[in-house]
Protein backbone atom coordinates (compact mmCIF):
# COMPACT_ATOMS: atom_id res chain seq x y z
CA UNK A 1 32.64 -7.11 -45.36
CA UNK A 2 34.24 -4.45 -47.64
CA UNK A 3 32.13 -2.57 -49.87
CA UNK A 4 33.51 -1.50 -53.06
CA UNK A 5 34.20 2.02 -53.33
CA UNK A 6 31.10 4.79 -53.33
CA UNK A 7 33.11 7.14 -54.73
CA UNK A 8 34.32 6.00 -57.55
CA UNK A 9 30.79 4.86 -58.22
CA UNK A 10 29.39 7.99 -58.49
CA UNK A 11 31.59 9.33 -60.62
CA UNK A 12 31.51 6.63 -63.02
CA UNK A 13 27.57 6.81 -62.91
CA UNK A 14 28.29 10.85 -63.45
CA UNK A 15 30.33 10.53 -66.49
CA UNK A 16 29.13 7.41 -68.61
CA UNK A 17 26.35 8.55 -69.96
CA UNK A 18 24.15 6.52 -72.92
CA UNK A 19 25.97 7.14 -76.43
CA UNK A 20 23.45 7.95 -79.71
CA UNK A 21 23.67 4.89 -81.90
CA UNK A 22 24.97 6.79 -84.39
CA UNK A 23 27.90 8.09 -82.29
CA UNK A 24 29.27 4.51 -81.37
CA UNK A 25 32.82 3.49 -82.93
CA UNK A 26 33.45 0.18 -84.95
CA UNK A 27 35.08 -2.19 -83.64
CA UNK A 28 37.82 -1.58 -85.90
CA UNK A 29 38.15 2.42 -84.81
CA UNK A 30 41.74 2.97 -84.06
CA UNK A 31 39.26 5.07 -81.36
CA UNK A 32 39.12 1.90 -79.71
CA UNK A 33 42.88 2.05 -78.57
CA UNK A 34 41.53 4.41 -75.53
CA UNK A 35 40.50 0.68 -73.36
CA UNK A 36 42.14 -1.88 -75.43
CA UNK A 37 40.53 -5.81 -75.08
CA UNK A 38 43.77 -6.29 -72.90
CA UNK A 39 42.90 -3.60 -70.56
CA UNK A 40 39.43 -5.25 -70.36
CA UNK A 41 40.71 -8.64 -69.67
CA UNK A 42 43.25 -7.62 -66.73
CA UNK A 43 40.85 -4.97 -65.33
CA UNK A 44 38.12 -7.95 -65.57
CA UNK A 45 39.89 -10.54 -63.74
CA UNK A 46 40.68 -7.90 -60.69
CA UNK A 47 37.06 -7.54 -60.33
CA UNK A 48 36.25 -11.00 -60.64
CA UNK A 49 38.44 -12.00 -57.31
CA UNK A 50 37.00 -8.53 -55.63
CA UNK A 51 33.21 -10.01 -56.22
CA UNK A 52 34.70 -13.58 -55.36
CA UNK A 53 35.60 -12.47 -52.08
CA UNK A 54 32.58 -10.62 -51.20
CA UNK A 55 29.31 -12.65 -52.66
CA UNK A 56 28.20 -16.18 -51.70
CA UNK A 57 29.04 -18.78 -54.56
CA UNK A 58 28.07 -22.39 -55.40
CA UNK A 59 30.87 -24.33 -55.39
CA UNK A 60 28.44 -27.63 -57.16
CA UNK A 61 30.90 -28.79 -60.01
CA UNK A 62 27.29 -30.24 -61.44
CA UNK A 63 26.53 -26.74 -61.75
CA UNK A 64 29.62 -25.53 -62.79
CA UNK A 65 30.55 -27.27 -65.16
CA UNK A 66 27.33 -27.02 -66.97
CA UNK A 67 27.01 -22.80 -66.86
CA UNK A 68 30.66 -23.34 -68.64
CA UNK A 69 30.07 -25.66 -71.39
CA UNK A 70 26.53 -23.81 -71.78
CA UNK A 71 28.18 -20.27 -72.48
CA UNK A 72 31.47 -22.03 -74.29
CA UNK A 73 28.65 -23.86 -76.71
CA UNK A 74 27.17 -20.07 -77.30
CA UNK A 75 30.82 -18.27 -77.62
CA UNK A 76 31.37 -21.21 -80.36
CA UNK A 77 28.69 -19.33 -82.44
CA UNK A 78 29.12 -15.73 -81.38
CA UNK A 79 31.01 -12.66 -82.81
CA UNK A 80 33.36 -12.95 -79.71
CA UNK A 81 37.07 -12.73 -80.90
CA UNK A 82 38.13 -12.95 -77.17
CA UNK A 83 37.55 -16.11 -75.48
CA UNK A 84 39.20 -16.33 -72.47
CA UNK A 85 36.07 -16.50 -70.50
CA UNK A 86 36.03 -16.60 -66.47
CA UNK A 87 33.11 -17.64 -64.59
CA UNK A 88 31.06 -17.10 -61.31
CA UNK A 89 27.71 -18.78 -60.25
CA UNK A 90 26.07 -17.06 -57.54
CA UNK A 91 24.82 -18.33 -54.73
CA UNK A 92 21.26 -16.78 -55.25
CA UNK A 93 17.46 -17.68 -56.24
CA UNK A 94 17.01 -13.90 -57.77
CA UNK A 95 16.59 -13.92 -61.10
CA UNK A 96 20.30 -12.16 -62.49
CA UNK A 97 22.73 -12.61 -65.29
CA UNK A 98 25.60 -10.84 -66.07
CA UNK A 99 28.97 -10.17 -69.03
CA UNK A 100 31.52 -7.54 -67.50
CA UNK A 101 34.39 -6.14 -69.52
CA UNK A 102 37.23 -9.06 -69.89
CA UNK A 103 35.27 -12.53 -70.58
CA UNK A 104 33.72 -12.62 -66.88
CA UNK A 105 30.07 -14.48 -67.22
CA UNK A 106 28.24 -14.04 -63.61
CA UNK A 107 25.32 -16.42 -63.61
CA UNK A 108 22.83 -16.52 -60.25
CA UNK A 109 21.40 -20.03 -59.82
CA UNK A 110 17.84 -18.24 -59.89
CA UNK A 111 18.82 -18.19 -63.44
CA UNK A 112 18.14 -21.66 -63.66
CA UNK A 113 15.26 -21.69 -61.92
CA UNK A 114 12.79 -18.88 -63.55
CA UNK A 115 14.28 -20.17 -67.21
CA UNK A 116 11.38 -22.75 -67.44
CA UNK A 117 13.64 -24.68 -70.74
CA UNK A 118 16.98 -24.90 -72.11
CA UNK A 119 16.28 -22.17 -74.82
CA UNK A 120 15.32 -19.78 -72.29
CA UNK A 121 18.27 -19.90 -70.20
CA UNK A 122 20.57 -19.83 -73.50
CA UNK A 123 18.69 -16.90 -74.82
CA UNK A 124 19.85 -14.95 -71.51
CA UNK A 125 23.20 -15.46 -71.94
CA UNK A 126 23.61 -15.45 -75.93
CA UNK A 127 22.42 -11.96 -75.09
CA UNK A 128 25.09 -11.36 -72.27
CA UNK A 129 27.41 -12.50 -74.39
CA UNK A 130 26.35 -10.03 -77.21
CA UNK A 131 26.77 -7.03 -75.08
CA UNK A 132 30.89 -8.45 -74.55
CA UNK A 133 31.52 -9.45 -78.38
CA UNK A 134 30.21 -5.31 -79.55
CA UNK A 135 32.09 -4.22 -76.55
CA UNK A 136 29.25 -2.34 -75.21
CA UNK A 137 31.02 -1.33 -71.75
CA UNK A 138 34.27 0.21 -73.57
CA UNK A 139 32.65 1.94 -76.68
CA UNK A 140 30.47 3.98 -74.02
CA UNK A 141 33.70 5.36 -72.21
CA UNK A 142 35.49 5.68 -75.72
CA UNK A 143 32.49 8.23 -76.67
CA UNK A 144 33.71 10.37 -74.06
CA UNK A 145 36.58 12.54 -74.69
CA UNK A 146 39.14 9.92 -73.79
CA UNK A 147 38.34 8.81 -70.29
CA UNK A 148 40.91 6.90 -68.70
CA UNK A 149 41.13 3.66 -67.42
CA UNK A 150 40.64 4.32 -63.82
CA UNK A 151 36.67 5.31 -65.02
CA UNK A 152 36.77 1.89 -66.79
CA UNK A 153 37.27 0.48 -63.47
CA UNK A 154 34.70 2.86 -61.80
CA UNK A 155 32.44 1.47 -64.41
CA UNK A 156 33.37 -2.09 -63.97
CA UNK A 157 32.70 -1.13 -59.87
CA UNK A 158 29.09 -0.49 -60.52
CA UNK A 159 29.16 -3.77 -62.24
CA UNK A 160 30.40 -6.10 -59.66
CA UNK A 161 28.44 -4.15 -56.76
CA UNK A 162 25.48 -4.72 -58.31
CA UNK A 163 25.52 -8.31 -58.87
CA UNK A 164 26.74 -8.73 -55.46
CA UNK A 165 23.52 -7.08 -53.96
CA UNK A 166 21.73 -9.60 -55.32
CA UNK A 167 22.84 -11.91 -53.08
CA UNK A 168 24.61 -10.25 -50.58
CA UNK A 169 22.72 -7.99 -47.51
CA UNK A 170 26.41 -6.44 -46.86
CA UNK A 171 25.96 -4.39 -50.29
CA UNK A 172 22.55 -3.83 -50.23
CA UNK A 173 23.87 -1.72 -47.28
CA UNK A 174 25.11 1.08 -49.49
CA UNK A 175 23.50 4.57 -48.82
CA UNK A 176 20.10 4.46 -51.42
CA UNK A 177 21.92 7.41 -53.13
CA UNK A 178 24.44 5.55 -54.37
CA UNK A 179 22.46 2.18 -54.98
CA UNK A 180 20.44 4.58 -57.49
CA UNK A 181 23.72 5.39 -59.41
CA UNK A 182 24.53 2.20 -59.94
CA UNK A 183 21.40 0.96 -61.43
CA UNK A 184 22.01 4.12 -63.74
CA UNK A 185 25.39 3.15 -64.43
CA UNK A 186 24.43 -0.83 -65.38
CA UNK A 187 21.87 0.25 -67.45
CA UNK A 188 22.74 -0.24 -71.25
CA UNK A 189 21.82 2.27 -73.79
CA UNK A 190 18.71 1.10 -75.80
CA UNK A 191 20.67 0.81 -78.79
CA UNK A 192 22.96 -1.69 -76.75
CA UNK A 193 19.79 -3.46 -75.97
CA UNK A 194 18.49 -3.57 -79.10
CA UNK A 195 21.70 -4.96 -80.55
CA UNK A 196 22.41 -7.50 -78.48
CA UNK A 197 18.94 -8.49 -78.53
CA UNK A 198 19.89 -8.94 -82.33
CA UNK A 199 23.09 -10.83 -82.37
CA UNK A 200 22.13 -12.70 -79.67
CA UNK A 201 18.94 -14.09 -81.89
CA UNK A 202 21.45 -14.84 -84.41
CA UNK A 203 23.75 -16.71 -82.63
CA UNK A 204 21.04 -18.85 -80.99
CA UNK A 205 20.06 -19.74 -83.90
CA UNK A 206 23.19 -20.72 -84.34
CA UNK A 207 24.13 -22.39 -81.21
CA UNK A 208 21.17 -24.26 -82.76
CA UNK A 209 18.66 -22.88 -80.05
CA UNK A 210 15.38 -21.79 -81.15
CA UNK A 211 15.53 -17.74 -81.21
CA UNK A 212 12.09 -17.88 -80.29
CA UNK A 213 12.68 -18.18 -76.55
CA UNK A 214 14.00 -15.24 -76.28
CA UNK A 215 10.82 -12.86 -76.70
CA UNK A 216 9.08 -15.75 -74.86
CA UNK A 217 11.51 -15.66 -71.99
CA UNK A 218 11.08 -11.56 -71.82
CA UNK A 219 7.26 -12.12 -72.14
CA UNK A 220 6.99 -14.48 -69.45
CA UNK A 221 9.42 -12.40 -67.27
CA UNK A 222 7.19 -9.13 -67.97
CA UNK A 223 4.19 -10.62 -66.57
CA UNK A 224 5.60 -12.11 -63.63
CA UNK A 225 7.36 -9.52 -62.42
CA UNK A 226 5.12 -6.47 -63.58
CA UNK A 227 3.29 -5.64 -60.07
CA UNK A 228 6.50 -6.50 -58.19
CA UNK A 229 7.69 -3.34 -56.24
CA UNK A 230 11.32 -4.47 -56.97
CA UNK A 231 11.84 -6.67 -59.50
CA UNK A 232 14.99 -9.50 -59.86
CA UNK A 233 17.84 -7.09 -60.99
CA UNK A 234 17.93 -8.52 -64.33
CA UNK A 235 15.14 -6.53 -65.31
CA UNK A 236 16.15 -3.59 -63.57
CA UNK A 237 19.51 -3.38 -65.66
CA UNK A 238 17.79 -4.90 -68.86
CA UNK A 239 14.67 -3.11 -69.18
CA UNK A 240 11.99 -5.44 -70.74
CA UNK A 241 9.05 -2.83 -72.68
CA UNK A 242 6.48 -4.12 -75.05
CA UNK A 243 8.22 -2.78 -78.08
CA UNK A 244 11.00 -4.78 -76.94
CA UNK A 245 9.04 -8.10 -76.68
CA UNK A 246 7.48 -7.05 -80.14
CA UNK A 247 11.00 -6.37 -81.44
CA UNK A 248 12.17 -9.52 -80.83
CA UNK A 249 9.66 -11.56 -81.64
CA UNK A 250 9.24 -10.34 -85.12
CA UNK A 251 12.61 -11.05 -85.75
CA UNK A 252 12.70 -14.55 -84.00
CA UNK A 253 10.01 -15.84 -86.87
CA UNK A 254 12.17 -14.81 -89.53
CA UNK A 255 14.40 -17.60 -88.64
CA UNK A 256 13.65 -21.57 -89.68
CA UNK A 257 11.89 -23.35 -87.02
CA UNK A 258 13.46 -26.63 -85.64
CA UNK A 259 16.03 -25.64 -83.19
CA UNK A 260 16.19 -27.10 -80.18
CA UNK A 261 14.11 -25.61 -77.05
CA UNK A 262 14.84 -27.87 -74.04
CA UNK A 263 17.12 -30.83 -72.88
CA UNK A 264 16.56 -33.49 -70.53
CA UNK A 265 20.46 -32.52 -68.94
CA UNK A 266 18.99 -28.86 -68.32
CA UNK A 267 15.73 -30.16 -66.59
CA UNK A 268 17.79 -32.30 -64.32
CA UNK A 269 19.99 -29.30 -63.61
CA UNK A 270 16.80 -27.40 -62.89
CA UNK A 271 16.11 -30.13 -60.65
CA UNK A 272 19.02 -29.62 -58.64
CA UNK A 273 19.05 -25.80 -58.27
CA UNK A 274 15.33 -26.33 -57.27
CA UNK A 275 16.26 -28.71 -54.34
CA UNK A 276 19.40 -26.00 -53.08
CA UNK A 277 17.05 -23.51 -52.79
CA UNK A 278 14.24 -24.81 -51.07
CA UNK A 279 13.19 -24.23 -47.91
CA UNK A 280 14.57 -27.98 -46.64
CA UNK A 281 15.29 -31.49 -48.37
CA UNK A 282 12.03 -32.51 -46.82
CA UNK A 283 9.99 -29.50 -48.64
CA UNK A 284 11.92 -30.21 -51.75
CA UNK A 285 11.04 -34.43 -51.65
CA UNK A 286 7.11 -32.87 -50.83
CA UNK A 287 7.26 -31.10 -54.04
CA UNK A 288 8.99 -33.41 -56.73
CA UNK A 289 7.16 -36.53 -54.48
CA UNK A 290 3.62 -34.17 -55.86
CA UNK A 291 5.58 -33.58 -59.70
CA UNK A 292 5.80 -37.40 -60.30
CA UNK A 293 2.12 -38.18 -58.65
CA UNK A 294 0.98 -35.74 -61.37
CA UNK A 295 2.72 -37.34 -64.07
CA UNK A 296 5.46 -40.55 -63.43
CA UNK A 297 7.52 -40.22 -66.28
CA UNK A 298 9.01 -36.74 -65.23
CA UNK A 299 12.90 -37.94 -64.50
CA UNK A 300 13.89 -34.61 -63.77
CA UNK A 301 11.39 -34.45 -60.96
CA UNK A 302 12.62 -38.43 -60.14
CA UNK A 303 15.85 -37.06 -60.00
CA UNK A 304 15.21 -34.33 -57.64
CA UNK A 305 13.58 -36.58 -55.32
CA UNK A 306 16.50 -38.85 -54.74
CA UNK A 307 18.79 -36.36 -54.21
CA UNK A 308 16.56 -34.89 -51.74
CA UNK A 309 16.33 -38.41 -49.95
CA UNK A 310 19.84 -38.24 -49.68
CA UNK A 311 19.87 -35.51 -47.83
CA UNK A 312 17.38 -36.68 -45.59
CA UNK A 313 18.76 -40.08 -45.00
CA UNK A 314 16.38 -41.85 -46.65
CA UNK A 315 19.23 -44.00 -48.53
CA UNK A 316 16.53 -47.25 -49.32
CA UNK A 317 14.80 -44.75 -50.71
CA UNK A 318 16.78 -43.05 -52.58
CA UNK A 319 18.04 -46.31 -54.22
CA UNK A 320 14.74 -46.79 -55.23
CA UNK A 321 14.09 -43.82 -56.53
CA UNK A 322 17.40 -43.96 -58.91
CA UNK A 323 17.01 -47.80 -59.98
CA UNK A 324 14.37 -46.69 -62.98
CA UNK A 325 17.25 -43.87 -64.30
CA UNK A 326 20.32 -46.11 -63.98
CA UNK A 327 18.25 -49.06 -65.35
CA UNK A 328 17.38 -46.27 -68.43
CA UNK A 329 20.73 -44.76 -68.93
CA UNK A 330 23.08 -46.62 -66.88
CA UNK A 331 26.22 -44.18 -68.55
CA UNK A 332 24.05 -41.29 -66.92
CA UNK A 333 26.54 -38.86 -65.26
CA UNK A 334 24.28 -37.28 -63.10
CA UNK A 335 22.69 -40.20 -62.25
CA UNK A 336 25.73 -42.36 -61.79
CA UNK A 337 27.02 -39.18 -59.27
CA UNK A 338 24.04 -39.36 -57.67
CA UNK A 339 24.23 -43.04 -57.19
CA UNK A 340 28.14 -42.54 -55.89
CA UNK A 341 26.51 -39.78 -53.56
CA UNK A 342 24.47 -42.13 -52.16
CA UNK A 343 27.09 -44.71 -51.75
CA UNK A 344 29.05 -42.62 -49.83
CA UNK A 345 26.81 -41.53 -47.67
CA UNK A 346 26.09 -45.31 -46.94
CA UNK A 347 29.83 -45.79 -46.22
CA UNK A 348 29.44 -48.33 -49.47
CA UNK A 349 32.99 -46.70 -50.53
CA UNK A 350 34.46 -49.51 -52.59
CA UNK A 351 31.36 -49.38 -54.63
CA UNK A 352 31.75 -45.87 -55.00
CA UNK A 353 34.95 -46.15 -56.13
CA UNK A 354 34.64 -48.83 -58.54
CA UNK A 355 31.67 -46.30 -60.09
CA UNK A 356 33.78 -43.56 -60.37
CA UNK A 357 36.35 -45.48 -61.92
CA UNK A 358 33.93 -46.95 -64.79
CA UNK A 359 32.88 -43.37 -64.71
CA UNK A 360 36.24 -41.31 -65.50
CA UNK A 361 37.17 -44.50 -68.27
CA UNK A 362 33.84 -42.90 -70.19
CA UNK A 363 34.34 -39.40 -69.77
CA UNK A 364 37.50 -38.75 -68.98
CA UNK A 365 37.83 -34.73 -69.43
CA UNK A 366 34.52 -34.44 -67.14
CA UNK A 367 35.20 -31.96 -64.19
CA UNK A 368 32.57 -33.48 -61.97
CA UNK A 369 33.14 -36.85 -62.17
CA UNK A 370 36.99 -36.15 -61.78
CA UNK A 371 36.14 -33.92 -58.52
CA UNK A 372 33.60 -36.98 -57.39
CA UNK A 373 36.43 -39.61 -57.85
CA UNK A 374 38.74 -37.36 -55.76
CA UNK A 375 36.23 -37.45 -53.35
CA UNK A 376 35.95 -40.96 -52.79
CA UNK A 377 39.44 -41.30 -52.48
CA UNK A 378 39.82 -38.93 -49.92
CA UNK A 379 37.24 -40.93 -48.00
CA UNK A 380 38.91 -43.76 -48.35
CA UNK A 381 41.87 -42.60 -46.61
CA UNK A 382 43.85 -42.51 -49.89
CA UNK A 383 45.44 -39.47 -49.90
CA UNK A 384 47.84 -40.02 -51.95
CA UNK A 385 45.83 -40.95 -54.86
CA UNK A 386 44.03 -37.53 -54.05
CA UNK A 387 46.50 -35.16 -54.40
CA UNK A 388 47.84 -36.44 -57.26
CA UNK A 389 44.18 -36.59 -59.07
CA UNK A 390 44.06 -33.24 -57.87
CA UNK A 391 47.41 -31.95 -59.36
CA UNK A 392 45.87 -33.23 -62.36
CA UNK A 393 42.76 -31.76 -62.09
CA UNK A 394 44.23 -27.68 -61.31
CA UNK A 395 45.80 -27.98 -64.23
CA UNK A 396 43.14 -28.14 -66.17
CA UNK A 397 41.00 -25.55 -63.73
CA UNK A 398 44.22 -23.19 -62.85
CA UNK A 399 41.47 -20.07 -61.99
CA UNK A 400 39.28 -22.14 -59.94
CA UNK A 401 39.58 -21.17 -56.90
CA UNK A 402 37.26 -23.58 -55.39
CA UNK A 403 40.29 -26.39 -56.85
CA UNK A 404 42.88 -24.63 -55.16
CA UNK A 405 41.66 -24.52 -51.88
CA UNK A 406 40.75 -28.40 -51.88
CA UNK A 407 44.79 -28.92 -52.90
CA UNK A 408 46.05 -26.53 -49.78
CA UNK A 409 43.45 -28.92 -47.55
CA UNK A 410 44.95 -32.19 -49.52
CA UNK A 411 48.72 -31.22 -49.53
CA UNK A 412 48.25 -30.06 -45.53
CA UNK A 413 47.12 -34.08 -44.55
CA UNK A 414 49.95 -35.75 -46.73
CA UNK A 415 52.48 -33.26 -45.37
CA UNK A 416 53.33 -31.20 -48.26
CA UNK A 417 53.89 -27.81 -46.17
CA UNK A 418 55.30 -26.10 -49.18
CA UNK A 419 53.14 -27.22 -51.69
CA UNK A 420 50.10 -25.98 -49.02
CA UNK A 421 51.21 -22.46 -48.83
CA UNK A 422 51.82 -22.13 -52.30
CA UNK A 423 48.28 -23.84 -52.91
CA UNK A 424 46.59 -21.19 -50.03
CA UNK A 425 48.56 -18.53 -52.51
CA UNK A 426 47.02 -19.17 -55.60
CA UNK A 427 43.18 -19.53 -53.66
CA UNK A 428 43.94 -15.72 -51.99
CA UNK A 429 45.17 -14.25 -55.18
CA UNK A 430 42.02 -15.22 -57.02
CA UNK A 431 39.74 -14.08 -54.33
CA UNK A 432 41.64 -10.68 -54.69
CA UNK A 433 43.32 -10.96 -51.34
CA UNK A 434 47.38 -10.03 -52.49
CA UNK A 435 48.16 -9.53 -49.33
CA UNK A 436 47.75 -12.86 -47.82
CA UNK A 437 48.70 -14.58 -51.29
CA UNK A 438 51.99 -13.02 -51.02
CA UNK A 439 52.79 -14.08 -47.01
CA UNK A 440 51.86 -17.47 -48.06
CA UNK A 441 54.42 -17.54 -50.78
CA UNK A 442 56.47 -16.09 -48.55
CA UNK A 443 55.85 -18.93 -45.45
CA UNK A 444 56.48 -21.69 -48.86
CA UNK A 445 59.79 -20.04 -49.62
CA UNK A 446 61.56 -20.36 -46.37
CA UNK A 447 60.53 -23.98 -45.86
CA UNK A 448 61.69 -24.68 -49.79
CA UNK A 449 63.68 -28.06 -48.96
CA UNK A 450 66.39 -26.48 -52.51
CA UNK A 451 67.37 -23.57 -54.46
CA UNK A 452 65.59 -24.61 -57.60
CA UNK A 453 62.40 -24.73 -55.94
CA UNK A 454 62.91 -21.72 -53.92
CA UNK A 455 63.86 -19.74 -57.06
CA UNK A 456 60.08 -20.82 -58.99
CA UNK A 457 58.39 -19.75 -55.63
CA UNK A 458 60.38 -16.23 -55.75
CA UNK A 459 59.35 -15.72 -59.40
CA UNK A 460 55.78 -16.12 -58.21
CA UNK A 461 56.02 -13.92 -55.37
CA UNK A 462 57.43 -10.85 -57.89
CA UNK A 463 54.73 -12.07 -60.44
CA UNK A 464 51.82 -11.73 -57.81
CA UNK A 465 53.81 -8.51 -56.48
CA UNK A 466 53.46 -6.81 -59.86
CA UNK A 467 49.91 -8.00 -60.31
CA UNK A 468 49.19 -6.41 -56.68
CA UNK A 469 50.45 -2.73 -58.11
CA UNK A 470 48.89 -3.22 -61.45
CA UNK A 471 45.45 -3.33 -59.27
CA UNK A 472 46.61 -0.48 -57.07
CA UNK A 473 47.40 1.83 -60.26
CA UNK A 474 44.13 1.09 -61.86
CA UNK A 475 42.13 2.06 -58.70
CA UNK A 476 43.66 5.28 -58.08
């Protein structure tokens, strides 16, 4: 396990210190040329593959797909002129959110799971976003003197560190020392706070959201956390006070009420992230099983128990269970997936393929029915079929690594050699590991069957070559 760099930490925690309000530079400074947005973007993508090699992630396109659309919904209404986002879901049931310099949106699946409605969650994130549309992380180095870009990524180091301790023992490792400074170093100015607290009411109400689920979200949070020794990290780096609650609330009723606080799509979601993180499938069925005894209309907690009856081979079931949500909403996507889930699992794979099929002719541009389909086909033997779906499908997700190493597993079984090392290049260089990313393209060039091919492999060896040193020179 490598542990990002103490060092640097410390001196980033040493030297960023909270700016006055009144000291901060517009956005339109010619101050701001000290980190430009491109700096932030490049320096932001090298930390995303550095925290995708080192914390646990869910790999659920469900999930996935839904944190994306989610934050791309909120970005619609937001001041962000950048919107290149990346994203990372976190393999964790601690409560943690975070925006880093460069578009990157880390989400933990506890996220999910203390949010109790749709509102809630959004109000999280239109705040995350908030803190990357002011620029928040480079107007605090700009303050100072003009720092250089190596304390951006010092700065950015505390970021990533962080949110890996939160699911990670490895980093919770570092000397307590150090784990201090970078609390100190996440830690927003108030002013920060308080602004993105602002905008980020604004553009929920935008978003249309109901702004008032923010002050309820950091209400509820207070009290459940407040005789907690430690509490989830999100608080610790976004300090929730009374004033704060008050702040927020007062300027949540200014807006017209009517905007929407929950979905049915985000209950079912909560459903989902419920069932990964419970003890077993069994305790999971025990508690949705007690949910629907209570009351029999709750689908979300219908939903929850079939998938957990999948997992614990109860497939009759599990078909029971789903025959009241298909029979509902038969053009369902989560339901229909969950009904191709089961399928599979009861080797009914022509069913499951005719499903999918009806599926993709409704939604077309939808990630996890796309991934679903490929699934089925590679169950069927059809491998083929596969890796072309797939070739379609990594075009659309180039920076997903979870994509690119299903296509190195796909092109190994149809005997595309080539095509798998270049595939196992593009998966190492987005989990920040050059040096392998490079040998593979390396392994893919001497088996290149013609010059023309060989030639597009070289200019991606000199292109991941450069982007190798560009890292290098902004760590030193």
């Amino acid at each position: 396990m490598k542990l990002l760099r103490p060092t640097l930490l410390t001196l980033a925690c040493l030297l960023a210190m909270p700016v006055p309000a009144n000291e901060l530079p517009s956005l339109g400074d010619a101050s701001s040329g000290i980190v430009s947005p491109e700096q932030e973007f490049q320096l932001g993508r090298a930390w995303l593959s550095m925290l995708r090699a080192q914390v646990k992630q869910i790999s659920d396109p469900v999930l996935k797909d839904y944190v994306e659309s989610s934050v791309y919904r909120l970005a619609e209404s937001s001041q962000l002129q950048d919107r290149r986002l990346e994203f990372i879901l976190l393999d964790s049931p601690q409560l943690n959110a975070f925006a880093a310099p460069g578009g990157i949106i880390g989400v933990n699946g506890g996220l999910l799971t203390n949010a109790q409605t749709e509102s809630e969650y959004a109000s999280v994130l239109a705040h995350e976003l908030a803190h990357l549309s002011q620029r928040h992380f480079a107007r605090g180095l700009e303050a100072q003197q003009r720092m250089q870009l190596p304390l951006m990524a010092a700065l950015l180091a505390g970021v990533v560190a962080a949110a890996a301790g939160a699911g990670d023992a490895g980093i919770a490792a570092i000397a307590s020392t150090q784990a201090a400074a970078i609390q100190e170093q996440r830690r927003f100015s108030r002013q920060n706070e308080q602004e993105a607290d602002r905008i980020g009411l604004v553009n929920l109400e935008r978003a249309g959201y109901d702004p008032r689920a923010m002050p309820m979200m950091f209400e509820r949070l207070m009290r459940q956390y407040r005789y907690d020794q430690r509490p989830p990290e999100f608080l610790l780096t976004h300090p929730v006070t009374e004033s704060r609650i008050a702040d927020t609330r007062n300027r949540a009723e200014q807006f017209a009420s009517g905007g929407a606080e929950d979905s049915l799509r985000y209950q079912l979601l909560r459903a989902r992230v419920q069932l990964r993180f419970e003890s077993s499938p069994g305790a999971g069925a025990k508690r949705f099983r007690a949910l629907l005894s209570e009351d029999p209309t709750l689908d979300a907690a219908r939903y929850g128990l079939a998938l957990a009856q999948i997992k614990t081979g109860q497939l009759d079931e599990a078909a029971e269970t789903l025959q009241p949500l298909l029979q509902g909403a038969p053009d369902n996507q989560l339901y229909n997936l969950a009904q191709t889930e089961l399928d599979i699992t009861a080797n009914r794979l022509p069913q499951a393929l005719q499903r999918m099929q009806r599926m993709q002719n409704l939604y077309p541009s939808s990630y996890p029915i796309q991934q679903m389909y490929i699934d089925v086909l590679l169950k069927q033997g059809k491998t083929a079929e596969a890796e072309s779906a797939l070739d379609e499908l990594v075009g659309r997700r180039s920076k997903d690594p979870d994509i690119w190493y299903q296509v190195a597993e796909v092109r190994g079984l149809s005997g595309n050699i080539v095509g798998l090392h270049q595939a196992r290049a593009e998966y190492f260089a987005l989990v920040g590991d050059y040096d392998q990313a490079i040998q593979q393209l390396g392994l893919a060039k001497r088996r290149s069957p013609n010059f023309q091919l060989a030639s597009r492999i070289d200019a991606r060896e000199r292109q991941m070559i450069e982007e190798q040193r560009m890292i290098k020179e902004m760590m030193r």
